[in-house]
Structure formats: structure tokens, C-alpha cells
Protein backbone atom coordinates (compact mmCIF):
# COMPACT_ATOMS: atom_id res chain seq x y z
CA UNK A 1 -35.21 83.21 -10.08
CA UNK A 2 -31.78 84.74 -10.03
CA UNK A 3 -31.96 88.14 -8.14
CA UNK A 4 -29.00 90.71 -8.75
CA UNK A 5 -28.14 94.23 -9.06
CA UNK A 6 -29.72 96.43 -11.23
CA UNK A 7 -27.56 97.37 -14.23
CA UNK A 8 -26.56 100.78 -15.06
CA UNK A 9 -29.78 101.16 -17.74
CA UNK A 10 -32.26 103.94 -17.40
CA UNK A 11 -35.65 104.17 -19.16
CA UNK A 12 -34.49 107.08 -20.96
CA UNK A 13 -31.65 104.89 -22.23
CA UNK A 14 -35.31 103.29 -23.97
CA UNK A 15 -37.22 105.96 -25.11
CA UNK A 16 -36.26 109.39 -25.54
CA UNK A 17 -35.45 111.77 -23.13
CA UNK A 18 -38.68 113.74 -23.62
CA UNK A 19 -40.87 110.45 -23.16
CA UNK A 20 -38.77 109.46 -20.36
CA UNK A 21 -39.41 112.84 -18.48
CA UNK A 22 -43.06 113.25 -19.26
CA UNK A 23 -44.17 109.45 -18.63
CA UNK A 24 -45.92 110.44 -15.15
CA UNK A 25 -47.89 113.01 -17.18
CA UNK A 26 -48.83 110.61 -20.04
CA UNK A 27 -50.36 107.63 -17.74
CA UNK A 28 -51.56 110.45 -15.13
CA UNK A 29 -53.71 112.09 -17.45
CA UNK A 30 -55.10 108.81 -18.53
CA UNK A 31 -55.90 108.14 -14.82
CA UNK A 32 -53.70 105.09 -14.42
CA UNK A 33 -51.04 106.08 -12.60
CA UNK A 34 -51.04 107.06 -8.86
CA UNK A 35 -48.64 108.26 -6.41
CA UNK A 36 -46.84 104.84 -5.47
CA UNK A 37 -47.24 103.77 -9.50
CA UNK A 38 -45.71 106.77 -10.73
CA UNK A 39 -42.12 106.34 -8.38
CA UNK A 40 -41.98 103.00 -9.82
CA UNK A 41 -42.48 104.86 -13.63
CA UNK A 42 -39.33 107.13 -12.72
CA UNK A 43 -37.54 103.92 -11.33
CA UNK A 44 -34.81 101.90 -13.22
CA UNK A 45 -34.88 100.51 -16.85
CA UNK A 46 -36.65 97.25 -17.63
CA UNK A 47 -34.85 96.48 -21.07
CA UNK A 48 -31.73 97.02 -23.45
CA UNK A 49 -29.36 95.10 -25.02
CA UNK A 50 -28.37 93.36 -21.59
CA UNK A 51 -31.69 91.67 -21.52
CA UNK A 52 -35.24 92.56 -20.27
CA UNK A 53 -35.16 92.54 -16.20
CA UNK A 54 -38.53 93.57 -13.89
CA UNK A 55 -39.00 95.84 -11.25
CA UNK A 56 -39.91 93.97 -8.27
CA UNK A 57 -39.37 95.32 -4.25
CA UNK A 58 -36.17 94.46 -3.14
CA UNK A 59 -34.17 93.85 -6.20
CA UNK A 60 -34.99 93.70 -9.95
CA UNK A 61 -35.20 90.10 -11.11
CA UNK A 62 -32.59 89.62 -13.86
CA UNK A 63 -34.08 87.25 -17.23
CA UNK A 64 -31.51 85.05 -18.99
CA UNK A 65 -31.90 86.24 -22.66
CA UNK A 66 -29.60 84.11 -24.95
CA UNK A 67 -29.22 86.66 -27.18
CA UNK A 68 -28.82 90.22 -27.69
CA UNK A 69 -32.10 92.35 -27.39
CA UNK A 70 -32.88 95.38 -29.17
CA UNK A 71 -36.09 97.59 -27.98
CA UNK A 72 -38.23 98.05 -31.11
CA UNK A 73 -39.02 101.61 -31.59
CA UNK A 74 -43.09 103.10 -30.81
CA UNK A 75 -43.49 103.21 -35.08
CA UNK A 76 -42.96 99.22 -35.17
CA UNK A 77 -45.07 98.39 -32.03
CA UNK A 78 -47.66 100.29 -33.49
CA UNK A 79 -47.82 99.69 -36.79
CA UNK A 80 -47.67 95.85 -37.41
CA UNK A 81 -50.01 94.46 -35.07
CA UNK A 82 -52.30 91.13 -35.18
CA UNK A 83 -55.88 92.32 -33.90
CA UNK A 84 -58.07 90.52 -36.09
CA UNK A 85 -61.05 92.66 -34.86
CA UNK A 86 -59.84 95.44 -37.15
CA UNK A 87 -58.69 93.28 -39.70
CA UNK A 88 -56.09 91.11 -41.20
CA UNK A 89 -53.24 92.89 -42.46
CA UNK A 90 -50.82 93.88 -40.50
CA UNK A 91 -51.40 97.82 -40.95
CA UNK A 92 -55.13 97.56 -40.97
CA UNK A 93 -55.37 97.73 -36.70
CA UNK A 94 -53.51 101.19 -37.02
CA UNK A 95 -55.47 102.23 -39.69
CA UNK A 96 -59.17 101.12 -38.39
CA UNK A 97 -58.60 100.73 -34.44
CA UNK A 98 -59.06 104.57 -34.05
CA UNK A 99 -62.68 104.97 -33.59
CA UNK A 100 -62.71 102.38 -30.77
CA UNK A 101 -64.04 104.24 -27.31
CA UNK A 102 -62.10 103.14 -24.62
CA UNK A 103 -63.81 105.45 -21.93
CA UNK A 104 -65.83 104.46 -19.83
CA UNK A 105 -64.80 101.13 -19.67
CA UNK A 106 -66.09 98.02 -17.47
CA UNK A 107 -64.30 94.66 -16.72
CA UNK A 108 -67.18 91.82 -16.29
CA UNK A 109 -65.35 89.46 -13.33
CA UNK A 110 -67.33 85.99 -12.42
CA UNK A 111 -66.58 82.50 -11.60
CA UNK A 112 -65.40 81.48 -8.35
CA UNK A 113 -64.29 84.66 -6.78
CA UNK A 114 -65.77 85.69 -3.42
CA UNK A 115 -65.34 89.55 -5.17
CA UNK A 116 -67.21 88.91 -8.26
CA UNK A 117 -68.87 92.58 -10.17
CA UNK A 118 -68.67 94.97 -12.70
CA UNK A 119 -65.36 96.83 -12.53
CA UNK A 120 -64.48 100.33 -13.60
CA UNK A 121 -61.19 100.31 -15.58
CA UNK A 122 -59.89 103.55 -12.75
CA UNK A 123 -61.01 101.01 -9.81
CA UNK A 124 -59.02 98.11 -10.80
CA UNK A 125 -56.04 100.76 -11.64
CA UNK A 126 -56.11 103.24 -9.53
CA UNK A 127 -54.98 101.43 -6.04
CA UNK A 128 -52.61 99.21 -8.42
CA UNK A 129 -48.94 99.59 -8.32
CA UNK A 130 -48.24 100.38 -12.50
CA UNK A 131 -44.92 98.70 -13.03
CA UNK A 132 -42.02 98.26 -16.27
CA UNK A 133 -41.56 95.72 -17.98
CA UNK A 134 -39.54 95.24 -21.49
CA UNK A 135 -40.09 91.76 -22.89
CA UNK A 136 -39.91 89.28 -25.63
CA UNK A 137 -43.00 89.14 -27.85
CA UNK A 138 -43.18 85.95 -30.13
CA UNK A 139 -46.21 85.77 -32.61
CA UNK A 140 -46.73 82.36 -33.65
CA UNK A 141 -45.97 83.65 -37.47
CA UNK A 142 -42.49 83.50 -36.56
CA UNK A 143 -42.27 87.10 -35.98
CA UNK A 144 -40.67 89.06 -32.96
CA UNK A 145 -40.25 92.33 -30.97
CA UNK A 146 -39.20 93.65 -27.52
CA UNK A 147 -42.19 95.51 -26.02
CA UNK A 148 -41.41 98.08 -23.22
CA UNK A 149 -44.93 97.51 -21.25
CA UNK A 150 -46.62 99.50 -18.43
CA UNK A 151 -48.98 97.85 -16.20
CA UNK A 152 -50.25 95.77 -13.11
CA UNK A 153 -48.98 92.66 -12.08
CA UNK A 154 -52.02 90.30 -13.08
CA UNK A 155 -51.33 88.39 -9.99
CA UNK A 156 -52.16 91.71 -8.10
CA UNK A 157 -55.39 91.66 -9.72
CA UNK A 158 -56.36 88.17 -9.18
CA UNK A 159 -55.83 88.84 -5.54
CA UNK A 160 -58.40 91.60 -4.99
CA UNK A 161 -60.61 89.05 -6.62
CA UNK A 162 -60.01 86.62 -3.48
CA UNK A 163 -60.60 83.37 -6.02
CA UNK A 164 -62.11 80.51 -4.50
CA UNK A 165 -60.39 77.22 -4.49
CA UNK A 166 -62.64 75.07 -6.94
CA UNK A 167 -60.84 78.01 -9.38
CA UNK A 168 -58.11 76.44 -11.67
CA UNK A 169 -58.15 78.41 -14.76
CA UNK A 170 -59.08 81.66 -16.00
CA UNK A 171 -60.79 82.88 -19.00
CA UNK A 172 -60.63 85.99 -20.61
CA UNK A 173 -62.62 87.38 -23.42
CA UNK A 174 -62.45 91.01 -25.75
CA UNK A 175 -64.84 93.34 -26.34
CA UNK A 176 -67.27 92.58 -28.74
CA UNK A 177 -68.44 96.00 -30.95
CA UNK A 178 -69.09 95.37 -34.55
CA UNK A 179 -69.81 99.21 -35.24
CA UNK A 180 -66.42 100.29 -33.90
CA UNK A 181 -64.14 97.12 -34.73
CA UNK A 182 -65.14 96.15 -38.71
CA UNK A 183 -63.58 93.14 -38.55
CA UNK A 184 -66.43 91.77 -36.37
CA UNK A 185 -68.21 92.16 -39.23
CA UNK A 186 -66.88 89.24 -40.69
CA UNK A 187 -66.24 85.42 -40.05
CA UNK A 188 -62.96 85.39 -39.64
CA UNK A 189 -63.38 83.88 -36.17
CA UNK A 190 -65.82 83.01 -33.81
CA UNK A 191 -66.13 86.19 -32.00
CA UNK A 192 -66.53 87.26 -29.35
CA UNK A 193 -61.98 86.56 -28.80
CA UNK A 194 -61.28 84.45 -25.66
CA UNK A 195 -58.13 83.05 -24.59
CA UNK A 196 -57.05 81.75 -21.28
CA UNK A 197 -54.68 80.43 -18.72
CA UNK A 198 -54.45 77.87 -15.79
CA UNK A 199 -54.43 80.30 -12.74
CA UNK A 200 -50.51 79.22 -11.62
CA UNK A 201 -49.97 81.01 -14.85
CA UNK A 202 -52.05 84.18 -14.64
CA UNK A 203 -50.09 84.10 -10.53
CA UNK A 204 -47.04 83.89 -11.71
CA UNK A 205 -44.75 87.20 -11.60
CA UNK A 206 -43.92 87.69 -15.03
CA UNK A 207 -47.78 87.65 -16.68
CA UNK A 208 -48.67 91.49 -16.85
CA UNK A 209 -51.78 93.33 -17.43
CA UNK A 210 -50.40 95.86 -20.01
CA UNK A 211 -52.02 99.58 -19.58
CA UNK A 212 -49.01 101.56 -21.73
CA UNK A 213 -46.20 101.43 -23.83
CA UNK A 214 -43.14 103.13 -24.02
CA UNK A 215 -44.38 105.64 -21.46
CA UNK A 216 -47.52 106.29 -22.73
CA UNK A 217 -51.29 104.76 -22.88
CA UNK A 218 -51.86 101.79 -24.70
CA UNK A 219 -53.08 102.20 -27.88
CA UNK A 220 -56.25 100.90 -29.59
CA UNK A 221 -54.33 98.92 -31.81
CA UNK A 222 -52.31 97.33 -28.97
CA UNK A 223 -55.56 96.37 -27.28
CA UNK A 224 -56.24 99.45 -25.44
CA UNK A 225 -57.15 99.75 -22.28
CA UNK A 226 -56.36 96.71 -20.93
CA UNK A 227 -54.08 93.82 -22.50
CA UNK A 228 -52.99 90.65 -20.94
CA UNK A 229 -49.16 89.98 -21.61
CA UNK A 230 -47.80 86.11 -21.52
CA UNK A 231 -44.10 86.29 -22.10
CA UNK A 232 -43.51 82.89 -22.48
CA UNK A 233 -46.32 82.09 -24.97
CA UNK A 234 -46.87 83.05 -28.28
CA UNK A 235 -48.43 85.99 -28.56
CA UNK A 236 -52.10 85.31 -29.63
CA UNK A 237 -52.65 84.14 -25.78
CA UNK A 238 -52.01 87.86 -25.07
CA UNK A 239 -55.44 89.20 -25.46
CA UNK A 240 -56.48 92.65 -25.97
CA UNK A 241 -59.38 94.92 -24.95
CA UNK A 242 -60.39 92.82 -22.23
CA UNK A 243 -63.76 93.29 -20.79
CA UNK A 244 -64.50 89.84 -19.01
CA UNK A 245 -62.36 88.00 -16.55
CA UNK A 246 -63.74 84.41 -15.54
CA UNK A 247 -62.54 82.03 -12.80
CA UNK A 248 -63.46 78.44 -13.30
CA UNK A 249 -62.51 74.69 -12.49
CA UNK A 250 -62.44 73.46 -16.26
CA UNK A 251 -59.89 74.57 -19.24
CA UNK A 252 -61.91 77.60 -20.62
CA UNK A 253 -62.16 76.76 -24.99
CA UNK A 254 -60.21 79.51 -26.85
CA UNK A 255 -60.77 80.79 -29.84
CA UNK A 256 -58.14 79.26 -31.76
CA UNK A 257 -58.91 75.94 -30.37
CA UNK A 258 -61.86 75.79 -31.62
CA UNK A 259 -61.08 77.62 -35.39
CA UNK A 260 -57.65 75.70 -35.96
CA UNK A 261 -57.44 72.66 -32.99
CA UNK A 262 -54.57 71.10 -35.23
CA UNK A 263 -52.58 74.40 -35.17
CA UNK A 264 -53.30 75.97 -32.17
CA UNK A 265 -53.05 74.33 -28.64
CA UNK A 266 -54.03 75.79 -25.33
CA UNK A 267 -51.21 76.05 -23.81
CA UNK A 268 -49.09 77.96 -26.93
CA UNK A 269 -45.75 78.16 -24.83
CA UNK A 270 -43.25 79.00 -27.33
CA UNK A 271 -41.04 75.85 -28.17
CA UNK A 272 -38.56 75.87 -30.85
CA UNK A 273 -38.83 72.16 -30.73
CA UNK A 274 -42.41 71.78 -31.69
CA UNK A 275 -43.14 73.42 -35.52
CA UNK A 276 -46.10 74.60 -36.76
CA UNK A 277 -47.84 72.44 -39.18
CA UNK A 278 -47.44 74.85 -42.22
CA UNK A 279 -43.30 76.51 -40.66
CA UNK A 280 -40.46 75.77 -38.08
CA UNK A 281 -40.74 77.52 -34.79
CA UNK A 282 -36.94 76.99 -34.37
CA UNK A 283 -36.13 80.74 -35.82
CA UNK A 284 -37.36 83.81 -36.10
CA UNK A 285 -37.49 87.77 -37.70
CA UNK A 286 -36.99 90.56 -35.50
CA UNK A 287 -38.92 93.24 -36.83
CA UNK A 288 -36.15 95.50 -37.63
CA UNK A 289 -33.78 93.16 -38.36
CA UNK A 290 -32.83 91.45 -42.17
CA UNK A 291 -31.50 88.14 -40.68
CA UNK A 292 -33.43 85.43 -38.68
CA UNK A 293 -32.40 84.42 -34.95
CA UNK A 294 -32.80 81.24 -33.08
CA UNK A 295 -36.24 80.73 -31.14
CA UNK A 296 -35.70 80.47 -27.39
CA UNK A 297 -37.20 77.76 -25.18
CA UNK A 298 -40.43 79.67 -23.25
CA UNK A 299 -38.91 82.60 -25.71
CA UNK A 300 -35.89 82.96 -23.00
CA UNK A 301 -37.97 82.76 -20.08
CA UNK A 302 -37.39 79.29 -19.60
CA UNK A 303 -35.79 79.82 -15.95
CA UNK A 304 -38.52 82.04 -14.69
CA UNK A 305 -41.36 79.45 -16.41
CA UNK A 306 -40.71 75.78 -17.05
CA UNK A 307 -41.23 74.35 -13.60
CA UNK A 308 -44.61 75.11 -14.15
CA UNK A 309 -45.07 72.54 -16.99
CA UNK A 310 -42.94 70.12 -14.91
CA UNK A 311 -44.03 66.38 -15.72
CA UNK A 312 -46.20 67.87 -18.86
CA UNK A 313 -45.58 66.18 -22.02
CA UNK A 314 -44.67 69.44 -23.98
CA UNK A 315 -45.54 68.12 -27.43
CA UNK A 316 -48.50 66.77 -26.71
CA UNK A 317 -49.95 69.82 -24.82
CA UNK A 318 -48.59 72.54 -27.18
């Protein structure tokens, strides 16, 4: 990774100026954000038109982008959302995601851990440092946005978990609440959601577990409380609502592998080179924008990412 100097960017340069000043307040009075989490809220930007960087002790780690990156503004992030749980369309997690309850909430952890248990969502936050990041997001459709995330470093996580070393992978799986998410309701997949990664993926420094955006608390829509957040993968690997974290030695079976095998491959990393079987991968709409861009190997990340897949046929394990 290349480390540098931070640039001259300030969050406030992201959001407004009245975000920027109350953030502390927003994630404080959701009880995420603690003394050491909220220095690191007031800290430098992670995002602009220079590129998304993170915060990191010692130096911000600089991202080679490609391209010129635009945040997309709180109405976008918000409003067009895939969350099948509340339905299809695009508007329909905004317009059905409010009557979710998010408090209290409990995070199942099992496998081979020598700290399996039930975990309060303020117990895995509280003690956690809450850091920035602004990244890509790259939905399979062919659709993009830059996200500026708040959250934990899922590698800080994993660690309180102590995993034991028959663990290779880790599985993750959403809620499951017909009453409060209608799209349960229905067969659109095999619910309950899971998704998951091999654990030199969920370790490595850029993988986030989301708990805000732009400043504030993550929405229901955005997979409130707790989100995972893959840059480098399309984004249906980023699952929301999490209430189940598993270590185990075999490839955990997501949920699109086993609704759309031929589409959908367990590894997802974005590739430009590798279409879909129904559209090309090699471009892409920024929300916001009226003209398609070039995809990015590991959607820009590829520095940061690819020696992990190192010797991996990359169209054969898509």
C-alpha cells in the first residue's frame, strides 16, 4: 500500500458544514461513538474528487482511483437502494424499511472462535475505534456511487473473536422478520440473506463494518445497524442488518449461489473483464451522472486487493 500525506480535504469539504460539526452528536446519541472514535470522526476527510483515502494511525493510506470521484449526496444513498427484504424497486427500501426496530439488537457469533456468544450491538461498538471511510460502491447492475461510511474495521472485530485456526471463511447472515421487512413475505429468495468471505478478506484493512453515513446513523434502508462493506466486490456481498457472524473451515453457500449459480459467483470481485451473462461489466452509471464510465479492476482497489487472489483463475472463480 502506498502511504502519503494527507491531502488538504476536510469532511466538511463532504457534507455540509452543519453535518460536519454535529457528527459526534449524531453517532453519540446512537451510542456508537466513544471518546477515541469520536477524535477520529473530527479527523481528516476520507473522499473527494482526489480519490477515497482511509484513516489509519500513522498516515492515511492513499487508493489509486483512475478516475475522478464525486461523493453522491445523502438523497441518492438513500433513496435507490437494493434490499430485497423490503422489496424490489429501487425506492421501495426507503419507502417500507421504516418500521424495522433496530434497538435492542444482538449479533449471533459461532464457529471456531474461542469468544463465541450473543453480542449486544453497544458491546461490539462501544470499545471499537469508529473510523471514515469514502469508497467506491459497484452493484452488479452496472450501477455506482461513492459512499462516505462510518464504522469499525471488521478486522478489529474478528480479533475480539480470537478465531481458531481450522477457521477459513466467514459467513454472515441478515435478520430475518417477515412482519417488519414485507419482502420476506415473498419468494424472491431463499431467505434468511447470507453472504460471505474467506477470512484474509474479512482481515484485510479496507473491509468495514458500516454503522453511519455521511455523519450520521445508518439507515434502515442502508442495512441499519450493522452493514458489512467489501470495496472491491460488487455490492450484493455487502450485507445488511447483520445479526449472525459464523467462522468455519468450508466456503459458507450464499444466497445468490444458490438462486442464480450461473450469474452469481462467490467471490463477486468486480472485473470489467468478466460480463454478466445478460450485460458488460466493462462500464458503468454513476448515479448522478448522464454518461457511463469505465469499470475499474477490484473497482480501483486493485493495489490494495489483488495479491489476495494471486494464482486464482479470476474467470473461473468470479
Amino acid at each position: 500500500m502506498l502511504i502519503r500525506r494527507p491531502p488538504d480535504l476536510r469532511s466538511s469539504e463532504i457534507t455540509s458544514e452543519e453535518q460536519y460539526l454535529n457528527r459526534r452528536a449524531f453517532l453519540a446519541a446512537a451510542g456508537l461513538v466513544g471518546a477515541g472514535a469520536a477524535a477520529v470522526l473530527a479527523s481528516r476527510s476520507l473522499g473527494g474528487t482526489s480519490g477515497p483515502v482511509i484513516e489509519e494511525s500513522g498516515g492515511t493510506i492513499a487508493l489509486g482511483t483512475g478516475q475522478a470521484d464525486e461523493v453522491n449526496s445523502y438523497e441518492d444513498i438513500t433513496t435507490y437502494n437494493n434490499f430485497y427484504e423490503f422489496g424490489t424497486d429501487k425506492s421501495d427500501p426507503a419507502r417500507n424499511a421504516g418500521r424495522l426496530r433496530t434497538r435492542p439488537w444482538t449479533v449471533q457469533v459461532s464457529g471456531f472462535v474461542k469468544k463465541p456468544g450473543n453480542w449486544q450491538l453497544e458491546d461490539l461498538v462501544r470499545s471499537s475505534k469508529v473510523v471514515d471511510r469514502t469508497y467506491r460502491l459497484r452493484c452488479v447492475e452496472a450501477w455506482s456511487m461513492v459512499i462516505p461510511w462510518q464504522g469499525i474495521p471488521l478486522r478489529d472485530l474478528i480479533a475480539r473473536f480470537e478465531p481458531l485456526p481450522r477457521a477459513r471463511f466467514v459467513a454472515f447472515t441478515t435478520l430475518m422478520r417477515p412482519s417488519e421487512m414485507p419482502g420476506q413475505r415473498r419468494d424472491i429468495l431463499p431467505w434468511p440473506y447470507v453472504e460471505g468471505l474467506r477470512l484474509d478478506e474479512a482481515m484485510h484493512p479496507l473491509t468495514l463494518m458500516a454503522t453511519g453515513l455521511y455523519g450520521k446513523p445508518l439507515p434502515n434502508q442502508n442495512g441499519a445497524p450493522l452493514r458489512l462493506v467489501v470495496p472491491w466486490k460488487y455490492g450484493f456481498k455487502s450485507i445488511k442488518s447483520i445479526v449472525k457472524i459464523e467462522f468455519t473451515d468450508r466456503q459458507p453457500r450464499t444466497t445468490w449461489q444458490e438462486s442464480a449459480p450461473q450469474e452469481y459467483g462467490f467471490y463477486a470481485n468486480v472485473n470489467p473483464a468478466v460480463d454478466h451473462p445478460r450485460w458488460t461489466q466493462s462500464r458503468e452509471r454513476r448515479i448522478g451522472e448522464w454518461r457511463r464510465r469505465e469499470t475499474l479492476m477490484f473497482n480501483g482497489y486493485a493495489d490494495q486487493v489483488a495479491s489476495l487472489y494471486s494464482g486464482l483463475d479470476l474467470r473461473r472463480h468470479y
